[in-house]
N, C-alpha and C. Protein backbone atom coordinates (compact mmCIF):
# COMPACT_ATOMS: atom_id res chain seq x y z
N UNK A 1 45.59 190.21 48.51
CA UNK A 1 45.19 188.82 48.46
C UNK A 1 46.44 187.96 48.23
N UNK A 2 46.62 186.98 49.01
CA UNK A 2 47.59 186.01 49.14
C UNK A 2 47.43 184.85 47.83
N UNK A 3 48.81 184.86 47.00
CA UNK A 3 48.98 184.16 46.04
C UNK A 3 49.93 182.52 46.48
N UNK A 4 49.50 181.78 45.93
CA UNK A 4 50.31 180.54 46.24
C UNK A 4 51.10 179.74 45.15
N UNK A 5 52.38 179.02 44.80
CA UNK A 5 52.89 178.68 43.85
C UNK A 5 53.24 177.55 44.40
N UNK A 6 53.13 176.41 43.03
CA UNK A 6 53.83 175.15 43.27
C UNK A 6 55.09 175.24 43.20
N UNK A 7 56.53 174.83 43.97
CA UNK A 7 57.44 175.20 43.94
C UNK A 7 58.40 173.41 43.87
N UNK A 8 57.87 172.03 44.28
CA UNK A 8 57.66 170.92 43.99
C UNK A 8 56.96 170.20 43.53
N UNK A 9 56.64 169.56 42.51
CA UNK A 9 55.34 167.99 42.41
C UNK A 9 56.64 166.96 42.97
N UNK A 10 55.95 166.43 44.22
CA UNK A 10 56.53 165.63 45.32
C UNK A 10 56.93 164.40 44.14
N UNK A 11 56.04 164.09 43.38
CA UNK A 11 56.28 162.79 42.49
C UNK A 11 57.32 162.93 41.80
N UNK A 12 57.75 164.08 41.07
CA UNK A 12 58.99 164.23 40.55
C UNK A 12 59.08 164.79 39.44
N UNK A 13 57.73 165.14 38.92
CA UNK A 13 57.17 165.78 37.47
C UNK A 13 57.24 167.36 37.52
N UNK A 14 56.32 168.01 36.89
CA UNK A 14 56.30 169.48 36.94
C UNK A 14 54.81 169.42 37.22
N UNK A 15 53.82 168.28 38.20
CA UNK A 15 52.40 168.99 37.50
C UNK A 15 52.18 170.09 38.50
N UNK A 16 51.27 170.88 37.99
CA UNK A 16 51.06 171.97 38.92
C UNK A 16 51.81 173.02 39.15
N UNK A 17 52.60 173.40 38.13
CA UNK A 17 54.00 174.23 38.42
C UNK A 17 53.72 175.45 37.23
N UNK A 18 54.71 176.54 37.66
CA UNK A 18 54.22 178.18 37.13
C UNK A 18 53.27 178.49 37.21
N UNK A 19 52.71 178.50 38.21
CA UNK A 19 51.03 178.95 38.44
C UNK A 19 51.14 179.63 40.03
N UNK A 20 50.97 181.30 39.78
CA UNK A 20 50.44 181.89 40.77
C UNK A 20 48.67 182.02 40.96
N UNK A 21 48.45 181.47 42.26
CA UNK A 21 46.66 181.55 42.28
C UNK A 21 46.68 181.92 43.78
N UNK A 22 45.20 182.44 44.17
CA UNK A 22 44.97 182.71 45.19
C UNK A 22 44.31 181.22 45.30
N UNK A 23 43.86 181.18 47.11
CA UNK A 23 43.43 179.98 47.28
C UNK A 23 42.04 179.54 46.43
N UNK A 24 41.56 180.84 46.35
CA UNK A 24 39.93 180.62 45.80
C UNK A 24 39.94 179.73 43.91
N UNK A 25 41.46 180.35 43.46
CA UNK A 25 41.73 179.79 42.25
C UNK A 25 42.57 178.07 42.42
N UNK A 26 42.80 178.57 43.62
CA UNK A 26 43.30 176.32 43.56
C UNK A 26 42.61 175.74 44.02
N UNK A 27 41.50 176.76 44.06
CA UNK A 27 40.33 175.14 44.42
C UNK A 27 39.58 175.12 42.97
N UNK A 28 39.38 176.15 42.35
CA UNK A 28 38.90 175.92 41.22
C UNK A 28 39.93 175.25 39.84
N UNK A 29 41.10 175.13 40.31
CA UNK A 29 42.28 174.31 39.76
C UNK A 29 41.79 173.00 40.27
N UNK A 30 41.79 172.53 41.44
CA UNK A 30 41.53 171.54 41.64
C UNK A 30 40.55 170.80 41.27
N UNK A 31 39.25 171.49 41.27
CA UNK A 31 37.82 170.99 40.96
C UNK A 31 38.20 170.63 39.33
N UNK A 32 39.09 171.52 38.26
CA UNK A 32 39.35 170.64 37.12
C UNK A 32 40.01 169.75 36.94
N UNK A 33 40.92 169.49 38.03
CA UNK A 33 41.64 168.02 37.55
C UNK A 33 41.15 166.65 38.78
N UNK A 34 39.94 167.30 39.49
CA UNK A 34 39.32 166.33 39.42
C UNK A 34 38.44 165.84 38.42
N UNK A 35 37.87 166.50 37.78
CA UNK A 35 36.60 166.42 36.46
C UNK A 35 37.85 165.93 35.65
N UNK A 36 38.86 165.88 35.37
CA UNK A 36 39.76 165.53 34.90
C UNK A 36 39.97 164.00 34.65
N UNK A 37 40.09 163.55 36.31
CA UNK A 37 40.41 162.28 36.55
C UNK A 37 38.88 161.57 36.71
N UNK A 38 37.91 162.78 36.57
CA UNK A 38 36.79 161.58 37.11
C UNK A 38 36.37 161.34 37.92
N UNK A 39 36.61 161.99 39.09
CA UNK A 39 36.57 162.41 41.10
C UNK A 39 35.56 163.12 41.18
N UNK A 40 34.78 162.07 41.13
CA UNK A 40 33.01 163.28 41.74
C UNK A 40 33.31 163.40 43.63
N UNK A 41 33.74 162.39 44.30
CA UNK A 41 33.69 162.59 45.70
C UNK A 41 34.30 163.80 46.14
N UNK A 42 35.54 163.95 45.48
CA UNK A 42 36.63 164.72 45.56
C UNK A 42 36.37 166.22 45.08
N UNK A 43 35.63 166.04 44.00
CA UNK A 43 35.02 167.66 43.79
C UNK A 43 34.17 168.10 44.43
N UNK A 44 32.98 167.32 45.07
CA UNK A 44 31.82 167.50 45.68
C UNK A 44 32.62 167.54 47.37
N UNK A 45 33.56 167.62 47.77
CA UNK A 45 34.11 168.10 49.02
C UNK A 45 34.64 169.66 48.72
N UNK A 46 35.38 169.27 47.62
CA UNK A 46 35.69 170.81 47.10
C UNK A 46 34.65 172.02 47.11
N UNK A 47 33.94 171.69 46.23
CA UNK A 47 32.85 172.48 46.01
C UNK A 47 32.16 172.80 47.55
N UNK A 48 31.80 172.20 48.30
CA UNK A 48 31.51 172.57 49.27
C UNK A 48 32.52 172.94 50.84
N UNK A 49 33.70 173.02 49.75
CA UNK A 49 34.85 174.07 50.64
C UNK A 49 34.84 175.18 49.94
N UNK A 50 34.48 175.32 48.60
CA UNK A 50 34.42 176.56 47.91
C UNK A 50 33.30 177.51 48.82
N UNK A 51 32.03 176.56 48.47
CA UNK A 51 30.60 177.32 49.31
C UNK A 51 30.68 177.91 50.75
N UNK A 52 31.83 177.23 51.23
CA UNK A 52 32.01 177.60 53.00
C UNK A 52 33.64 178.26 52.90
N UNK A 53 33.63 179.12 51.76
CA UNK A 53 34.91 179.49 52.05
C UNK A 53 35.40 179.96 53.59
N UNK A 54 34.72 180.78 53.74
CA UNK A 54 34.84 181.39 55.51
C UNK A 54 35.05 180.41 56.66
N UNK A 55 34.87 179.17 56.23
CA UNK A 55 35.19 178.48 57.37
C UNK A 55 36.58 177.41 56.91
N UNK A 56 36.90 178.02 55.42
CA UNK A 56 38.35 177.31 55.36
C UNK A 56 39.82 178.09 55.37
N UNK A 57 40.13 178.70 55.81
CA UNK A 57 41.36 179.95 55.59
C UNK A 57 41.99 179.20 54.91
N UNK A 58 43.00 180.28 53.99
CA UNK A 58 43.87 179.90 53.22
C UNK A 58 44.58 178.31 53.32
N UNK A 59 45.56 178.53 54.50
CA UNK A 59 46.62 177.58 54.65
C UNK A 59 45.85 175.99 54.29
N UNK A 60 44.58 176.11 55.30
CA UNK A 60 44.14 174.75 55.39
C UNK A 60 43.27 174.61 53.52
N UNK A 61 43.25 175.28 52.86
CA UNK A 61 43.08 175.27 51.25
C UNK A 61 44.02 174.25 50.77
N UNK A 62 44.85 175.14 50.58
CA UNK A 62 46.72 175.09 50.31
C UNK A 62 47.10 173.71 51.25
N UNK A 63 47.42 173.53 52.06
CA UNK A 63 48.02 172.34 52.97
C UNK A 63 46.94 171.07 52.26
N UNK A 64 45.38 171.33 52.14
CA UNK A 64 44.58 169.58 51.74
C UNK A 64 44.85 169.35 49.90
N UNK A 65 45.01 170.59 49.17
CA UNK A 65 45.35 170.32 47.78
C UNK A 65 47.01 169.93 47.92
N UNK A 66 47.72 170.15 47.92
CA UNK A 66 49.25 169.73 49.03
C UNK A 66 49.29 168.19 48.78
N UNK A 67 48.56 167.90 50.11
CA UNK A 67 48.72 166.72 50.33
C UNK A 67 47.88 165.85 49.06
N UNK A 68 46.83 165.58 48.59
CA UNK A 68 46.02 165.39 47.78
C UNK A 68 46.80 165.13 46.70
N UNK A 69 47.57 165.91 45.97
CA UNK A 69 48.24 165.72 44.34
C UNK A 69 49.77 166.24 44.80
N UNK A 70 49.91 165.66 46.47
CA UNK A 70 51.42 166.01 46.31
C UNK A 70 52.43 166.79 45.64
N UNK A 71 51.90 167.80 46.10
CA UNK A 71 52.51 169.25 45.82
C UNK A 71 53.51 169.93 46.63
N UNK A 72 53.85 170.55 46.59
CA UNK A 72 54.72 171.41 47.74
C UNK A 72 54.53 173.36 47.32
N UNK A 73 53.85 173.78 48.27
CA UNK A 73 53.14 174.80 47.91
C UNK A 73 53.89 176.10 48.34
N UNK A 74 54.56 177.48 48.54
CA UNK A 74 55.42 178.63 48.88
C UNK A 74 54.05 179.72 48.67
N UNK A 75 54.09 180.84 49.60
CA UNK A 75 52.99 181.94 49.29
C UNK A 75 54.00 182.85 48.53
N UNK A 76 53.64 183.32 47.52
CA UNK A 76 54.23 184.51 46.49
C UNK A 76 54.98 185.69 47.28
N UNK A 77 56.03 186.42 47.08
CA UNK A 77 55.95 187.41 47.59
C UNK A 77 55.55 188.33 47.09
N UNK A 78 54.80 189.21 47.66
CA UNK A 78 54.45 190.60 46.71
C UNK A 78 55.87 191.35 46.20
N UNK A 79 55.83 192.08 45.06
CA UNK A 79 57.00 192.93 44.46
C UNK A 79 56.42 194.50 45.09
């Protein structure tokens, strides 16, 4: 299973950083810092990218949380 790491926060901070997750865990990263900020629209798309995982592959996970909280995302290498 393919792991993903924040390796930039585009803004200039650290958010989102030292964290290896598979995609299935950055959406459930995500779904908390929307409940976070208060983003029902934003979770309720989530959540129903969670429910249809099969029709979201990884990258396109990874690439809409990305863009979203301006991230810059690298896949792990396995050791």
């Amino acid at each position: 299973m393919n792991k993903y790491r924040v390796v930039r926060d585009l803004q200039g901070g650290s958010f989102g950083m030292d964290r290896d997750y598979t995609a299935d865990e950055w959406i459930e990263q995500a779904r908390e810092w929307c409940e976070a900020d208060d983003n029902t629209d934003l979770d309720n798309y989530l959540e129903r990218m969670q429910k249809n995982r099969g029709d979201f592959p990884d990258k396109e996970v990874i690439d809409f949380i990305a863009d979203i909280w301006q991230l810059e995302f690298e896949q792990v290498k396995e050791k």
